[in-house]
Protein backbone atom coordinates (compact mmCIF):
# COMPACT_ATOMS: atom_id res chain seq x y z
CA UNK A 1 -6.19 41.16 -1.21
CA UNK A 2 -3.48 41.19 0.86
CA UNK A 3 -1.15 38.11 1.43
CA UNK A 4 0.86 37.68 4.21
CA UNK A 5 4.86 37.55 3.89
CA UNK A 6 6.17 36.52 7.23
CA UNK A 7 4.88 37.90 10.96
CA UNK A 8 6.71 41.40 10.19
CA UNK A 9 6.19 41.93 6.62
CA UNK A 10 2.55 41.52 4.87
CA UNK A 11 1.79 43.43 1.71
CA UNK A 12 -0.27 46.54 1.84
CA UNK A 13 -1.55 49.91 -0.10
CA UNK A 14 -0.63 52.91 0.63
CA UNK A 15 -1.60 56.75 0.21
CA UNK A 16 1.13 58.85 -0.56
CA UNK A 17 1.54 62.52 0.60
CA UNK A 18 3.79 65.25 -1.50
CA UNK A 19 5.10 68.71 -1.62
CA UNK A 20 3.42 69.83 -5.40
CA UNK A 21 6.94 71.47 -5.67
CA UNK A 22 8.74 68.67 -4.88
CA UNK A 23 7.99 67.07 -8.89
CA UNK A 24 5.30 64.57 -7.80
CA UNK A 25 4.99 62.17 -10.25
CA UNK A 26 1.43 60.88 -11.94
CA UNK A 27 0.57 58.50 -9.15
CA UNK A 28 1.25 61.25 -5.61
CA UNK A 29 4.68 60.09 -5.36
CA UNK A 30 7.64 62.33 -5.01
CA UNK A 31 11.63 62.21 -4.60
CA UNK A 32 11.11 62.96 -1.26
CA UNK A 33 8.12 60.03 -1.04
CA UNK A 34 5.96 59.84 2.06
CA UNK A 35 2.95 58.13 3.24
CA UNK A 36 -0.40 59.23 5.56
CA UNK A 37 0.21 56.10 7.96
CA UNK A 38 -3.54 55.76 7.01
CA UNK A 39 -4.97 52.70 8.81
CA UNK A 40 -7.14 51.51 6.46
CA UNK A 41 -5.30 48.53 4.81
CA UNK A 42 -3.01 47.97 7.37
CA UNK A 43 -4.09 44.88 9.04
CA UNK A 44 -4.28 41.78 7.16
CA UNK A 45 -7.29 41.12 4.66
CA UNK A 46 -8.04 44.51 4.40
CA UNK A 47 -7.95 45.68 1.08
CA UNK A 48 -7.11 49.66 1.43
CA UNK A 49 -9.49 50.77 -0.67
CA UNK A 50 -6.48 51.18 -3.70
CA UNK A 51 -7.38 51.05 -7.10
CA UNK A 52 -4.39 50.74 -8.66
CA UNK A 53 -4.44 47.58 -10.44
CA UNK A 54 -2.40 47.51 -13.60
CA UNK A 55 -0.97 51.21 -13.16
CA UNK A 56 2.80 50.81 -12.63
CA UNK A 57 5.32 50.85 -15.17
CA UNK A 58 8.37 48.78 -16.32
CA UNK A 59 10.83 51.38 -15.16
CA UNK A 60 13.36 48.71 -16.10
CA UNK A 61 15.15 48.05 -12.86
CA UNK A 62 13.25 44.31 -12.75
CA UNK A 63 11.58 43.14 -9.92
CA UNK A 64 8.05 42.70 -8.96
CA UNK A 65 4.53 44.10 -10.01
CA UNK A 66 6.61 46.08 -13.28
CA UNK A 67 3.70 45.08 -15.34
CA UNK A 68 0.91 43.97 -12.72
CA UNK A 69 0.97 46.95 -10.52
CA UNK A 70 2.81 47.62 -7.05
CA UNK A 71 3.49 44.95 -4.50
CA UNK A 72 3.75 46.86 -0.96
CA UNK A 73 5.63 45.30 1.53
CA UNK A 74 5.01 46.52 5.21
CA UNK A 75 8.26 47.24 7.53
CA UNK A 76 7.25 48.72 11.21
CA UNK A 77 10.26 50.11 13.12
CA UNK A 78 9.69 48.10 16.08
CA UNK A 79 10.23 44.51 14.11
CA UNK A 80 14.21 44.81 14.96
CA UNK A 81 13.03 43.97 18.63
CA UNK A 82 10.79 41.14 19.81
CA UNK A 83 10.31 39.73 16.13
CA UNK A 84 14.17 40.13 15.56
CA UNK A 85 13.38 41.06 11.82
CA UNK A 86 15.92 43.26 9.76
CA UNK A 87 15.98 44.95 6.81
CA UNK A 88 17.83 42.77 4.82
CA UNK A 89 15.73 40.07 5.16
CA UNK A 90 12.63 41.97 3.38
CA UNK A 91 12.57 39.68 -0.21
CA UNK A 92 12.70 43.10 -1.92
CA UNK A 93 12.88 41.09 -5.58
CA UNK A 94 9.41 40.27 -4.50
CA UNK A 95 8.09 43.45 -4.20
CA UNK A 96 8.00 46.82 -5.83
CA UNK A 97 8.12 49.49 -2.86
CA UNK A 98 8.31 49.04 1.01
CA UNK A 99 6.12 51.11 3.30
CA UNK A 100 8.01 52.18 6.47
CA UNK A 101 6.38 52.48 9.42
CA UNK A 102 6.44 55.09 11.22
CA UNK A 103 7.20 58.50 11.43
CA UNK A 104 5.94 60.97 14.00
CA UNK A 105 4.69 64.29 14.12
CA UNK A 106 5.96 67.03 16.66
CA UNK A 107 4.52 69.39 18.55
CA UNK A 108 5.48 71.99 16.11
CA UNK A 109 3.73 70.04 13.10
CA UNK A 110 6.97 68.75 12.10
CA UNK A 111 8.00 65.05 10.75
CA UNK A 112 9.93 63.67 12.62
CA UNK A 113 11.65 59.98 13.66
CA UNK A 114 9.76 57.53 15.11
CA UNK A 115 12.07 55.69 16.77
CA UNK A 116 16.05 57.26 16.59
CA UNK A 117 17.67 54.09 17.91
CA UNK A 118 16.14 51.55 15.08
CA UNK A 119 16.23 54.04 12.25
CA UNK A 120 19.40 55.74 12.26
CA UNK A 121 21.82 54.35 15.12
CA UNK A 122 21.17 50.77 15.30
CA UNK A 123 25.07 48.98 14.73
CA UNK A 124 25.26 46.29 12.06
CA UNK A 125 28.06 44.29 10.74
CA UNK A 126 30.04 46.42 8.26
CA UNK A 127 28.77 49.71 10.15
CA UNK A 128 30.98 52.21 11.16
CA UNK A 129 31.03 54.80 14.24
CA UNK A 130 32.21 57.67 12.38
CA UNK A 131 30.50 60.65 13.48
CA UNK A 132 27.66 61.51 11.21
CA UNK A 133 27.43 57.59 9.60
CA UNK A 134 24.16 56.26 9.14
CA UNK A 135 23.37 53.34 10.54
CA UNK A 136 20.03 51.37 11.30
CA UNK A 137 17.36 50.40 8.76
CA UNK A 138 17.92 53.92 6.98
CA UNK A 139 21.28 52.58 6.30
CA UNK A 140 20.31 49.16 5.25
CA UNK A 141 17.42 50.41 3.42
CA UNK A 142 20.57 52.43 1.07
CA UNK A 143 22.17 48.93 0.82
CA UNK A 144 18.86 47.07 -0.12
CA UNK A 145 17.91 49.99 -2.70
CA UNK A 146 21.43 49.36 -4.12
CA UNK A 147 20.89 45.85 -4.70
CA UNK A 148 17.40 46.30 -5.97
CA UNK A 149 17.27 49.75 -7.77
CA UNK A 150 13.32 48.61 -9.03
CA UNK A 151 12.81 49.48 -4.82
CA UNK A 152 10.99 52.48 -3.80
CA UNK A 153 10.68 53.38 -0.11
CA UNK A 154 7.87 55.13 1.75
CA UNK A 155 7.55 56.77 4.76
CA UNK A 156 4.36 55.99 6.62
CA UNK A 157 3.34 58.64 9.37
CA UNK A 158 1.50 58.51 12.00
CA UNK A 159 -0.01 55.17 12.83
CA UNK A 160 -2.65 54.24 15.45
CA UNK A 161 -0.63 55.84 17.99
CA UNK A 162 0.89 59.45 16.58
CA UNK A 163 -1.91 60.71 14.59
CA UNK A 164 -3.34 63.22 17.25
CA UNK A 165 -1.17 65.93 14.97
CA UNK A 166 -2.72 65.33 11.53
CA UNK A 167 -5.87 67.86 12.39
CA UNK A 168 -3.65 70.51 13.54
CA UNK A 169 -1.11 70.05 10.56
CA UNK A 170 -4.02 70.22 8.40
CA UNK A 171 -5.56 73.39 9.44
CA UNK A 172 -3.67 76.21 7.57
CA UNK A 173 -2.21 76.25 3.72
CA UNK A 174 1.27 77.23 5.44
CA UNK A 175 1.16 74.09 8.42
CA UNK A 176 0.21 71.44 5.36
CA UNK A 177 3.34 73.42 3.72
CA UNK A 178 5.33 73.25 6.79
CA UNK A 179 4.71 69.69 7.06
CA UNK A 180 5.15 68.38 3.94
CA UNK A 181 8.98 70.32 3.76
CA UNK A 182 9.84 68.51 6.89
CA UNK A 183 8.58 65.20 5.76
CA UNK A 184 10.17 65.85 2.78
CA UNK A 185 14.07 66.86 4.66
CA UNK A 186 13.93 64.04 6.09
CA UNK A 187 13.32 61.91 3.76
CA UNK A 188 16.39 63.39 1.70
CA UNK A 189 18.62 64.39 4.72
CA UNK A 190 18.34 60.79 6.22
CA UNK A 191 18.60 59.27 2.38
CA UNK A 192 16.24 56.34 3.50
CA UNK A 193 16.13 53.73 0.75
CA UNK A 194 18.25 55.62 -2.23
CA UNK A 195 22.23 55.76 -3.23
């Protein structure tokens, strides 16, 4: 079941997508974590098709769903627009990983941002211009991970509009390789959601 949070922020499952190098852990999830953008529980009262009730761990770090199993919450991109909805108002001690939405795909099969301006250059107060300084909900997904170490943070890929790549990036051992590196960088070069 999935309950709504606000007009920006419902919960939802996920799939999760990893690099079998990259140290996946039991449930998909890696260091580098990323998500399919898979449509199936993303409007509300879907269920997603999960079964993971009762799987997650007490890793310690508090928050919600240690013992009852993961609480989603949904972030698109776009919600720092029209619905004027940041980052730091997600109630991350209400929920035990946030599912951002969404990354694209390029023409080369390669992850890539969704949308530059929101993600990684959008100012804040307490930002800085240095060159090189992350800024935008990357950057305030660091300061709400620091605040709530329980957090994980996905990257959802894809979506209704940017999954005309997935076939192609599918096709060949090395383009699922290719892809899954690149989702991976940027994941770790942009540092979304960690210290």
């Amino acid at each position: 079941m999935i309950r709504r949070l606000s007009a920006a922020l419902y919960l939802d499952l996920c799939l999760c997508l990893c690099l079998a190098s990259a140290g996946c852990s039991e449930d998909g999830a890696s260091d580098g974590e990323a998500t399919d953008g898979a449509e199936g529980g993303d409007a509300p009262g879907g269920d997603g098709g999960g079964d993971d009730e009762g799987e997650a761990e007490d890793d310690g770090g508090g928050g919600a769903g240690t013992s009852e199993g993961r609480i989603i919450g949904y972030y698109p991109a776009w919600a720092v627009y029209a619905r004027d909805y940041h980052v730091p108002e997600i109630p991350a001690d209400l929920l035990t990983h946030i599912n951002y939405a969404f990354l694209n795909i390029d023409s080369e099969g390669n992850c890539i941002l969704g949308d530059s301006y929101a993600e990684i250059d959008k100012f804040y107060p307490g930002d800085t211009w240095d060159a090189g300084a992350l800024r935008g909900s990357f950057h305030r997904l660091q300061l709400l991970k620091e605040s709530h170490p329980h957090l994980k943070v996905l990257l959802s890929i894809g979506g209704w509009t940017w999954s005309s790549e997935f076939s192609r990036v599918a096709a060949t051992a090395e383009s699922r390789a290719r892809f899954a590196r690149s989702c991976t960088d940027i994941s770790r070069s942009r540092n979304h959601g960690r210290p």
